[in-house]
C-alpha atoms as a PDB file:
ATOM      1  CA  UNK A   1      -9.820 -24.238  14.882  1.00  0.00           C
ATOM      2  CA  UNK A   2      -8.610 -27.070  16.972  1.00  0.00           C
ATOM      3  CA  UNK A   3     -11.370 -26.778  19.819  1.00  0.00           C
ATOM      4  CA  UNK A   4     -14.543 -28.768  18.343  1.00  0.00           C
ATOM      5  CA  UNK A   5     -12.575 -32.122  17.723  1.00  0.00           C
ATOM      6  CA  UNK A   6     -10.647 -31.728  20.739  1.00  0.00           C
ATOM      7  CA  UNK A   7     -13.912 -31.054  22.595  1.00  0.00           C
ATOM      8  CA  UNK A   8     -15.515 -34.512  20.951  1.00  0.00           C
ATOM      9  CA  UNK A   9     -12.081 -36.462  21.456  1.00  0.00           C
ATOM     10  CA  UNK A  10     -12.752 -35.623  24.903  1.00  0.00           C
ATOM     11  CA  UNK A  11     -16.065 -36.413  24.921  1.00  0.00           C
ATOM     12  CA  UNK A  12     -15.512 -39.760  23.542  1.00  0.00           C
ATOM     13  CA  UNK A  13     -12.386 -41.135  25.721  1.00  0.00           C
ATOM     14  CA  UNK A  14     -14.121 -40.301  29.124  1.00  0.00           C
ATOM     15  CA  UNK A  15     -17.338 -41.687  27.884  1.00  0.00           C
ATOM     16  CA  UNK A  16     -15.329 -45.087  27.144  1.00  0.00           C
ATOM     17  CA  UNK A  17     -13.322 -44.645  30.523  1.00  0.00           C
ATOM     18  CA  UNK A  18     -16.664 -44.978  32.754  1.00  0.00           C
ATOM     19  CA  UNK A  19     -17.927 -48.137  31.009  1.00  0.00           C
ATOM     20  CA  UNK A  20     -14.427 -49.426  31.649  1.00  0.00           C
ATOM     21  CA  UNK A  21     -13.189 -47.808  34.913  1.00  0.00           C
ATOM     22  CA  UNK A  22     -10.439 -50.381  35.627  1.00  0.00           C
ATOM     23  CA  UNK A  23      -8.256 -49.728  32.523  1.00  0.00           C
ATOM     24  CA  UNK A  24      -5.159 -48.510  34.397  1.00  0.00           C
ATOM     25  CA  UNK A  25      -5.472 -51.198  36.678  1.00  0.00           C
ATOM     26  CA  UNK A  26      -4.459 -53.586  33.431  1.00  0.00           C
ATOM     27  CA  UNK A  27      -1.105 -53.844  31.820  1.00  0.00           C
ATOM     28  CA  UNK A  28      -0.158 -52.139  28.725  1.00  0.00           C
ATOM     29  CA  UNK A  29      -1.322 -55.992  26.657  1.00  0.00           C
ATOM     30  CA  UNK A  30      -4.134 -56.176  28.403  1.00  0.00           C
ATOM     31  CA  UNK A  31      -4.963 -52.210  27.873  1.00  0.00           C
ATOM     32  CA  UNK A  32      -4.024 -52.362  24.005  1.00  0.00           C
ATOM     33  CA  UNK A  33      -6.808 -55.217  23.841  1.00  0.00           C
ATOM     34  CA  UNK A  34      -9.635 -53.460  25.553  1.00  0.00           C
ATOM     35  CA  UNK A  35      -9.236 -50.439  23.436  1.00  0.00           C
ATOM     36  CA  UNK A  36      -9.589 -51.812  20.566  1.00  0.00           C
ATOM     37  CA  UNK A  37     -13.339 -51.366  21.415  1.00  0.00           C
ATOM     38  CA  UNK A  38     -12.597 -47.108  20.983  1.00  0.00           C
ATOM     39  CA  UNK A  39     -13.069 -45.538  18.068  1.00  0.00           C
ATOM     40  CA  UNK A  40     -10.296 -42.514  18.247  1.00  0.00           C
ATOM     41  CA  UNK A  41      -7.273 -42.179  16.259  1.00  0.00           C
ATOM     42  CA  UNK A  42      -4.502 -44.720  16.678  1.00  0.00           C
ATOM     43  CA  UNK A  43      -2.028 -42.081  18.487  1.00  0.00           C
ATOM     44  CA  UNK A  44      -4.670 -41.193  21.593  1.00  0.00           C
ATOM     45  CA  UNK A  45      -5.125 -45.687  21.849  1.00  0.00           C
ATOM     46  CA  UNK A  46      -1.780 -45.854  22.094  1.00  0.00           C
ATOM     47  CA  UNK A  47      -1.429 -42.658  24.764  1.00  0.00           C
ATOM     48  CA  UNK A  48      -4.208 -44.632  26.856  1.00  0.00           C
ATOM     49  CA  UNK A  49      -2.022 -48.142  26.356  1.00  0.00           C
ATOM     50  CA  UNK A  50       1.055 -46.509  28.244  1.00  0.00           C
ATOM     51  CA  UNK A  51      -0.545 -43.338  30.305  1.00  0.00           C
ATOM     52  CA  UNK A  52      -0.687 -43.837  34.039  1.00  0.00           C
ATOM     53  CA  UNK A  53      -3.928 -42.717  35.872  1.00  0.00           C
ATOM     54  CA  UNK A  54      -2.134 -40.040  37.977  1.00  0.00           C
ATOM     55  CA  UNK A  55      -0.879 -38.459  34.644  1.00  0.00           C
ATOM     56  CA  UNK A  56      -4.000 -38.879  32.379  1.00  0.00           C
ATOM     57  CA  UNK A  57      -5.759 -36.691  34.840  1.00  0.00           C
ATOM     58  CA  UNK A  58      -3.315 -34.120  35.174  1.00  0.00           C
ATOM     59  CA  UNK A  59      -2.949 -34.124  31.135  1.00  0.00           C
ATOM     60  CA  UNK A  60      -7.013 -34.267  30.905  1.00  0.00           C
ATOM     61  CA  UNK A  61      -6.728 -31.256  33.344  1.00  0.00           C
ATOM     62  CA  UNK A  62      -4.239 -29.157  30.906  1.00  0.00           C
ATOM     63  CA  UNK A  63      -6.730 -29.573  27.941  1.00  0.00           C
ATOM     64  CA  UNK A  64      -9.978 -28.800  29.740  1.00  0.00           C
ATOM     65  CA  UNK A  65      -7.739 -25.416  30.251  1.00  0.00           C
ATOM     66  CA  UNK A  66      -6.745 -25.000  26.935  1.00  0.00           C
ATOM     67  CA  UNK A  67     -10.258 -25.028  25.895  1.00  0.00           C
ATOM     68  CA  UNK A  68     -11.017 -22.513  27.852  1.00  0.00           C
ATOM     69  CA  UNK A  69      -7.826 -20.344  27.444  1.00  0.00           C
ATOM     70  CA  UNK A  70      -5.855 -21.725  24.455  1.00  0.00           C
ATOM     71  CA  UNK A  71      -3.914 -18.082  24.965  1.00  0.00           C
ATOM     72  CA  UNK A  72      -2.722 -18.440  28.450  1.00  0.00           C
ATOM     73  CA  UNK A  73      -2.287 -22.265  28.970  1.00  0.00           C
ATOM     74  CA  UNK A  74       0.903 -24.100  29.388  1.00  0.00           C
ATOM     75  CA  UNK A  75       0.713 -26.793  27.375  1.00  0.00           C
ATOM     76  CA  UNK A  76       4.580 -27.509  26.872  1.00  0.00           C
ATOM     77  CA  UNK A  77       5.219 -31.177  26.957  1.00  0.00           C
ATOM     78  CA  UNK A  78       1.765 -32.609  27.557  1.00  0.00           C
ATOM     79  CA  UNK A  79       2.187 -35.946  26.329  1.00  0.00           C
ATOM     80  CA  UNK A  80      -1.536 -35.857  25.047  1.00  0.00           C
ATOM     81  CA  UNK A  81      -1.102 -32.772  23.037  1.00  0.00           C
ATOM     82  CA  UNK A  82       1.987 -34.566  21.731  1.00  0.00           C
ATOM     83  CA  UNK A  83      -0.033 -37.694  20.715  1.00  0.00           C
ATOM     84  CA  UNK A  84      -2.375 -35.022  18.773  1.00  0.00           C
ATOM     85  CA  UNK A  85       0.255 -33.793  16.930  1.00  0.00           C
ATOM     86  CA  UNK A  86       1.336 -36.686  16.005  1.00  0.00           C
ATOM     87  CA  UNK A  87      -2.229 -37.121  14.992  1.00  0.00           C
ATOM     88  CA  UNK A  88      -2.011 -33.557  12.636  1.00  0.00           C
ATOM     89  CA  UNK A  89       1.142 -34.558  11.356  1.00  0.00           C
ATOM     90  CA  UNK A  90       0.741 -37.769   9.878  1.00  0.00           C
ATOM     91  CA  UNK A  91      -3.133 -39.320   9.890  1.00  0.00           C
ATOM     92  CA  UNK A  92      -4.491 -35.063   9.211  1.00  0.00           C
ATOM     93  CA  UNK A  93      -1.354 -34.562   6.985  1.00  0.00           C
ATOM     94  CA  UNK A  94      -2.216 -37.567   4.665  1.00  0.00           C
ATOM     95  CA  UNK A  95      -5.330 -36.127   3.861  1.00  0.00           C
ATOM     96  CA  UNK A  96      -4.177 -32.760   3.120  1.00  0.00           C
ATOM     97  CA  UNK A  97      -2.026 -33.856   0.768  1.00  0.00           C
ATOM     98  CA  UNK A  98      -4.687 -34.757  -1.503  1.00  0.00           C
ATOM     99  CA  UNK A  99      -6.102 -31.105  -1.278  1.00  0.00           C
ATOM    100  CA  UNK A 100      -3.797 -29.848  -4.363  1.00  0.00           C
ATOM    101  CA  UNK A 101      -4.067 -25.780  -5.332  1.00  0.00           C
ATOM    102  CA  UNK A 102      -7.183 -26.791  -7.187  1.00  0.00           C
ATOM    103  CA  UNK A 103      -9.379 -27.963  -3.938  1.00  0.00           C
ATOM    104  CA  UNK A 104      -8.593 -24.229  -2.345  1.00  0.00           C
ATOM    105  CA  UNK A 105     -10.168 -22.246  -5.602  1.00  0.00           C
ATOM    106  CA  UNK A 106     -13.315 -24.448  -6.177  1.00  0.00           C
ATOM    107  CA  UNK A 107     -16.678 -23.102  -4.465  1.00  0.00           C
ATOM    108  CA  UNK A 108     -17.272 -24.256  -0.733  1.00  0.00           C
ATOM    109  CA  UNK A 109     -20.241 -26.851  -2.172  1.00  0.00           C
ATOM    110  CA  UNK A 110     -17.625 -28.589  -4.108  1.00  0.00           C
ATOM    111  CA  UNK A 111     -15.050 -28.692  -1.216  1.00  0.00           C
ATOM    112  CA  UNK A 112     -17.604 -30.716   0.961  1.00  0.00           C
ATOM    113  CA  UNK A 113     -18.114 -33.123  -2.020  1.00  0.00           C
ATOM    114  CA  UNK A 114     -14.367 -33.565  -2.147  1.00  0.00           C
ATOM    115  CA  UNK A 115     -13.593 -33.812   1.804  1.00  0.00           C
ATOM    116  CA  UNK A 116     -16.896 -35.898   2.248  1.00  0.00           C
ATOM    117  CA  UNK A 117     -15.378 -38.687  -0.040  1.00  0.00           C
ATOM    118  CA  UNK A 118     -12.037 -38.322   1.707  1.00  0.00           C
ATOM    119  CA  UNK A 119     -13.577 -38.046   4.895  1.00  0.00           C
ATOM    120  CA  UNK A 120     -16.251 -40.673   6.022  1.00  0.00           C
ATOM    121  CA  UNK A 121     -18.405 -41.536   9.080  1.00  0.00           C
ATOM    122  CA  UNK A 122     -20.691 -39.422  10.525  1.00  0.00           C
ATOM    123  CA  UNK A 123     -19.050 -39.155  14.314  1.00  0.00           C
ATOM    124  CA  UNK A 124     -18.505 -35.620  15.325  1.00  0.00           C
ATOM    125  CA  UNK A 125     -14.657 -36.741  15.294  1.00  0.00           C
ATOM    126  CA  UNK A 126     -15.354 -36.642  11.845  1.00  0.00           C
ATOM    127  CA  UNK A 127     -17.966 -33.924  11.266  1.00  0.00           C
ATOM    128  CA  UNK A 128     -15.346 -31.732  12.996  1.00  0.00           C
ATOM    129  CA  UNK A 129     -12.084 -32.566  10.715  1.00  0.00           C
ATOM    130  CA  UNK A 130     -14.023 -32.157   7.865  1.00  0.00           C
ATOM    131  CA  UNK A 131     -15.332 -28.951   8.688  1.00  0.00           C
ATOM    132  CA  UNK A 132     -11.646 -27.510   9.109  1.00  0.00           C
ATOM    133  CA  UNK A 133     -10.606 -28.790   6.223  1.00  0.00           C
ATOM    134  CA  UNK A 134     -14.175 -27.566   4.278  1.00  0.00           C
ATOM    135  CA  UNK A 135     -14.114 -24.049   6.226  1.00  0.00           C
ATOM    136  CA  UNK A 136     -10.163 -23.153   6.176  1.00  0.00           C
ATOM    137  CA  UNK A 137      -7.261 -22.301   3.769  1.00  0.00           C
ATOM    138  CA  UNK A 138      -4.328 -24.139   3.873  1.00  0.00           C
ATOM    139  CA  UNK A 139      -2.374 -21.686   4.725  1.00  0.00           C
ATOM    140  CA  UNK A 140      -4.389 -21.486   7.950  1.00  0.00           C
ATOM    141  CA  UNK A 141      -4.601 -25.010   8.890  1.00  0.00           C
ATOM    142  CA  UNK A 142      -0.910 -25.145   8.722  1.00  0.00           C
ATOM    143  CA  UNK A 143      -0.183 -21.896  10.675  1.00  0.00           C
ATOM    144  CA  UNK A 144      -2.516 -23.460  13.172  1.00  0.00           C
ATOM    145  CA  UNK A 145      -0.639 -26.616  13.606  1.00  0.00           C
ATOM    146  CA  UNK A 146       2.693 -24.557  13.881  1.00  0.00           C
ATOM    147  CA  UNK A 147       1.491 -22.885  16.697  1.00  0.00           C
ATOM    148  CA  UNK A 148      -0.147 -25.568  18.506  1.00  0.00           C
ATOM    149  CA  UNK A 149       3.564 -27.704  17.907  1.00  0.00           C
ATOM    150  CA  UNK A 150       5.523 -24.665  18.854  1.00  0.00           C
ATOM    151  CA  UNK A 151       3.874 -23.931  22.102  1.00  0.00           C
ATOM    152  CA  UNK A 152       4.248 -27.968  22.736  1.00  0.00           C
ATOM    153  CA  UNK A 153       6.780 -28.958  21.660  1.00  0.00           C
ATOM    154  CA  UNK A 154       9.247 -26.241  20.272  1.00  0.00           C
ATOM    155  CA  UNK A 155       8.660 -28.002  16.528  1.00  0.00           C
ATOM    156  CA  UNK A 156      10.172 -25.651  13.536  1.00  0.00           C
ATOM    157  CA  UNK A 157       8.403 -24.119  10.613  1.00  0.00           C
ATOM    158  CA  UNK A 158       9.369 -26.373   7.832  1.00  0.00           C
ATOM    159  CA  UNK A 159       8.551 -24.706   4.190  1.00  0.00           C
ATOM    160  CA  UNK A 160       8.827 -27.550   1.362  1.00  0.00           C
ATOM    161  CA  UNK A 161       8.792 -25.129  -2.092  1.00  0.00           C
ATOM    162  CA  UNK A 162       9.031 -27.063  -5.665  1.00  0.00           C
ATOM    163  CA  UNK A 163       8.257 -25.637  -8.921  1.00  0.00           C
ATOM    164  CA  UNK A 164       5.146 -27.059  -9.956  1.00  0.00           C
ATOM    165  CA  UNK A 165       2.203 -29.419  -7.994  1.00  0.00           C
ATOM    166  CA  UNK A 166       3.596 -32.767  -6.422  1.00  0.00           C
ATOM    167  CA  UNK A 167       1.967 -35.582  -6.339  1.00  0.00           C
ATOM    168  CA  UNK A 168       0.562 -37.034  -3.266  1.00  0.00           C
ATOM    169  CA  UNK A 169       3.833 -40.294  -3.225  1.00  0.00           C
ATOM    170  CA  UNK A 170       6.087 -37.609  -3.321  1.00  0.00           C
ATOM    171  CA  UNK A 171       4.263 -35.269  -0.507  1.00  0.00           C
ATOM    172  CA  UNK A 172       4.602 -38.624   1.670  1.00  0.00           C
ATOM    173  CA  UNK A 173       7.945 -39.281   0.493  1.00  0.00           C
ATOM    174  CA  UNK A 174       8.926 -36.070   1.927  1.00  0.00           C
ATOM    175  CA  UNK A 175       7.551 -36.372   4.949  1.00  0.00           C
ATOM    176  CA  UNK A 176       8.467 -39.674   6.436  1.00  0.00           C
ATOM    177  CA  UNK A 177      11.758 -38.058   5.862  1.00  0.00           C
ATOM    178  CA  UNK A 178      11.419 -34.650   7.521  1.00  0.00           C
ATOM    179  CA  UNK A 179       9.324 -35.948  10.628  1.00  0.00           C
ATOM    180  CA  UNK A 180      12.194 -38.622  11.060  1.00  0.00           C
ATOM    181  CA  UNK A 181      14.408 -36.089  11.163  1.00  0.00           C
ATOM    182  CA  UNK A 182      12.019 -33.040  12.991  1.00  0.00           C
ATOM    183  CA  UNK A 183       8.862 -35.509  14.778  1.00  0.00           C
ATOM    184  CA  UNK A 184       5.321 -33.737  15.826  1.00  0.00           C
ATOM    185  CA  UNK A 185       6.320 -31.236  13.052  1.00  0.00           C
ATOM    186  CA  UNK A 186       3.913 -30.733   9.689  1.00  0.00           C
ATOM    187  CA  UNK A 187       6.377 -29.319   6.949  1.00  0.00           C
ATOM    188  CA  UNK A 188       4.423 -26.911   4.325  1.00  0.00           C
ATOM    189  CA  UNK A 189       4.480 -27.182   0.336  1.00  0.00           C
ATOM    190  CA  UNK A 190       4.527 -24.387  -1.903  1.00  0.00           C
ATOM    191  CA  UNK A 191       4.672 -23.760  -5.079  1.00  0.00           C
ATOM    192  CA  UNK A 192       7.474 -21.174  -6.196  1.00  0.00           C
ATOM    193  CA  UNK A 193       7.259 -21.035 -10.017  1.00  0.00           C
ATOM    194  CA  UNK A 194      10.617 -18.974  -9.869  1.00  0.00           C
ATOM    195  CA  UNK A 195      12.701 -22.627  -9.198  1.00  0.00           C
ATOM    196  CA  UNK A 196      14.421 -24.534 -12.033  1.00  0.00           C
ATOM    197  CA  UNK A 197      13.708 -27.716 -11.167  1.00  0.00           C
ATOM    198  CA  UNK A 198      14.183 -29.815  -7.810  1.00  0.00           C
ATOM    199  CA  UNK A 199      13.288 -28.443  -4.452  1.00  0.00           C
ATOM    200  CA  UNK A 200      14.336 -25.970  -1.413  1.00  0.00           C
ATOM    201  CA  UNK A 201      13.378 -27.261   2.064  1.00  0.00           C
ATOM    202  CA  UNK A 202      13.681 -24.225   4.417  1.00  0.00           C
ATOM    203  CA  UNK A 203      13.545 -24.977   8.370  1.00  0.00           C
ATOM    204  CA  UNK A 204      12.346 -21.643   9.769  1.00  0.00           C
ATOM    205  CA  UNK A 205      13.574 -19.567   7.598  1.00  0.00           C
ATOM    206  CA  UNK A 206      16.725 -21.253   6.717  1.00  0.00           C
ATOM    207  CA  UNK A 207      17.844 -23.515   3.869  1.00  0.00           C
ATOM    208  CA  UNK A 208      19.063 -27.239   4.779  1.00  0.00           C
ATOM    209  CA  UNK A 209      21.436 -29.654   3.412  1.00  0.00           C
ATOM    210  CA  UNK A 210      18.456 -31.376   0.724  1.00  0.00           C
ATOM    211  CA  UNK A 211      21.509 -33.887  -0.184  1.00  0.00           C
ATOM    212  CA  UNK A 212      18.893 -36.572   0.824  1.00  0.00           C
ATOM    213  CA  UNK A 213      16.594 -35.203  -1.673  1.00  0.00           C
ATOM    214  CA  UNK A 214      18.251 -36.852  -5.354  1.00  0.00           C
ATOM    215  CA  UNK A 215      16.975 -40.003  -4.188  1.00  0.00           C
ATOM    216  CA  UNK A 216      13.363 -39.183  -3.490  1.00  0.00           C
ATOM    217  CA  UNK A 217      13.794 -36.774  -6.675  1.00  0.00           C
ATOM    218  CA  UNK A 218      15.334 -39.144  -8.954  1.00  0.00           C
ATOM    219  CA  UNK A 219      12.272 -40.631 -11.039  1.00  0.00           C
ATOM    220  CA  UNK A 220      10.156 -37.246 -11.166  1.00  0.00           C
ATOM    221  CA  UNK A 221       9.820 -34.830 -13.509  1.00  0.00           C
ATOM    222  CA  UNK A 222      10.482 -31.749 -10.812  1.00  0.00           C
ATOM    223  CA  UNK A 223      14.455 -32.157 -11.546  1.00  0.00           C
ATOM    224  CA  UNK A 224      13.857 -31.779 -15.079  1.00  0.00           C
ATOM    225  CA  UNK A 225      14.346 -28.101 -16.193  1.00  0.00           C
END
């Protein structure tokens, strides 16, 4: 799912590293200003403001191998795999969480219309997230990052459930707590129609204390019964 914007992120970072073969060389001030000039999410700038040369190529190495054998690669703590889910779960994550159940059941022409408008620029980095979010279920976009966080990271499978559709506020609301608490990881919403009001946050497979929950809770209707 992963391998087309990986492939261009690639791309585009060693394409800006020849034009500017002396970044390492420059302190982390110096580094933040020259990459300004790259167009790639703010978590890989920031990787390339603190990375060391030694350990960009050995990290560089690890995801020319997952390309080729997502399967069998070792990916556990590669600090650029960490930067890219830090990239799924919060810059990705935003934009899901304007997808409501609606987006999922309209016709695929419709679903470009929608992700094109949420989604601009016509860089493959952008082609490519648009086509996973055009081309997959949620369901499978979130199963995706799980694995890709699990095999880097050891992140849990964090279910959000709530009676009816939240709005997007509240998605983020619930978020910036849960990847405070669990960071890299992309917690799931659901709809079960079966709950009286309020919420059940399950961490793989298990219920959590959700005391923190009344006051992100307390001015929407999903308490009501």
């Amino acid at each position: 799912m992963f391998k087309e914007f990986l492939t261009a992120l690639l791309h585009k970072i060693i394409t800006f590293l020849v034009s500017h073969k002396d970044l390492f060389e420059h302190s982390e001030s110096e580094r933040e200003k020259i990459l300004e000039k790259l167009s790639v999410p703010e978590a890989f700038r920031t990787y390339l403001t603190k990375v060391s040369a030694p350990k960009f190529m050995k990290d560089i190495e690890t995801v020319v191998l997952y390309l080729e054998d997502p399967k069998n690669t070792n990916i556990t703590g590669n600090e650029f795999f960490k930067r890219f889910l830090e990239f799924l779960s919060k810059d990705l994550a935003r934009k899901i969480d304007y997808m409501d159940t609606d987006y999922f059941l309209m016709r695929k022409e419709k679903r470009i219309e929608f992700i094109e408008k949420l989604i601009k620029g016509d860089s493959i980095l952008a082609s490519s997230l648009r086509g996973i979010l055009v081309n997959h279920s949620y369901q499978q976009i979130t199963e995706q990052v799980y694995a890709l966080g699990n095999k880097t990271e050891k992140t849990p499978y964090i279910v959000v459930q709530s009676p009816r559709e939240m709005d997007t506020e509240l998605k983020k609301e619930i978020r910036s707590h849960l990847t405070k608490v669990w960071p890299l990881s992309l917690p799931t919403f659901q709809i079960n129609r079966r709950l009286i009001g309020g919420l059940r946050v399950f961490v793989d497979g298990k219920t959590t204390d959700n005391s923190w929950l009344s006051r992100v809770l307390r001015y929407t209707s999903l308490t009501a019964n």
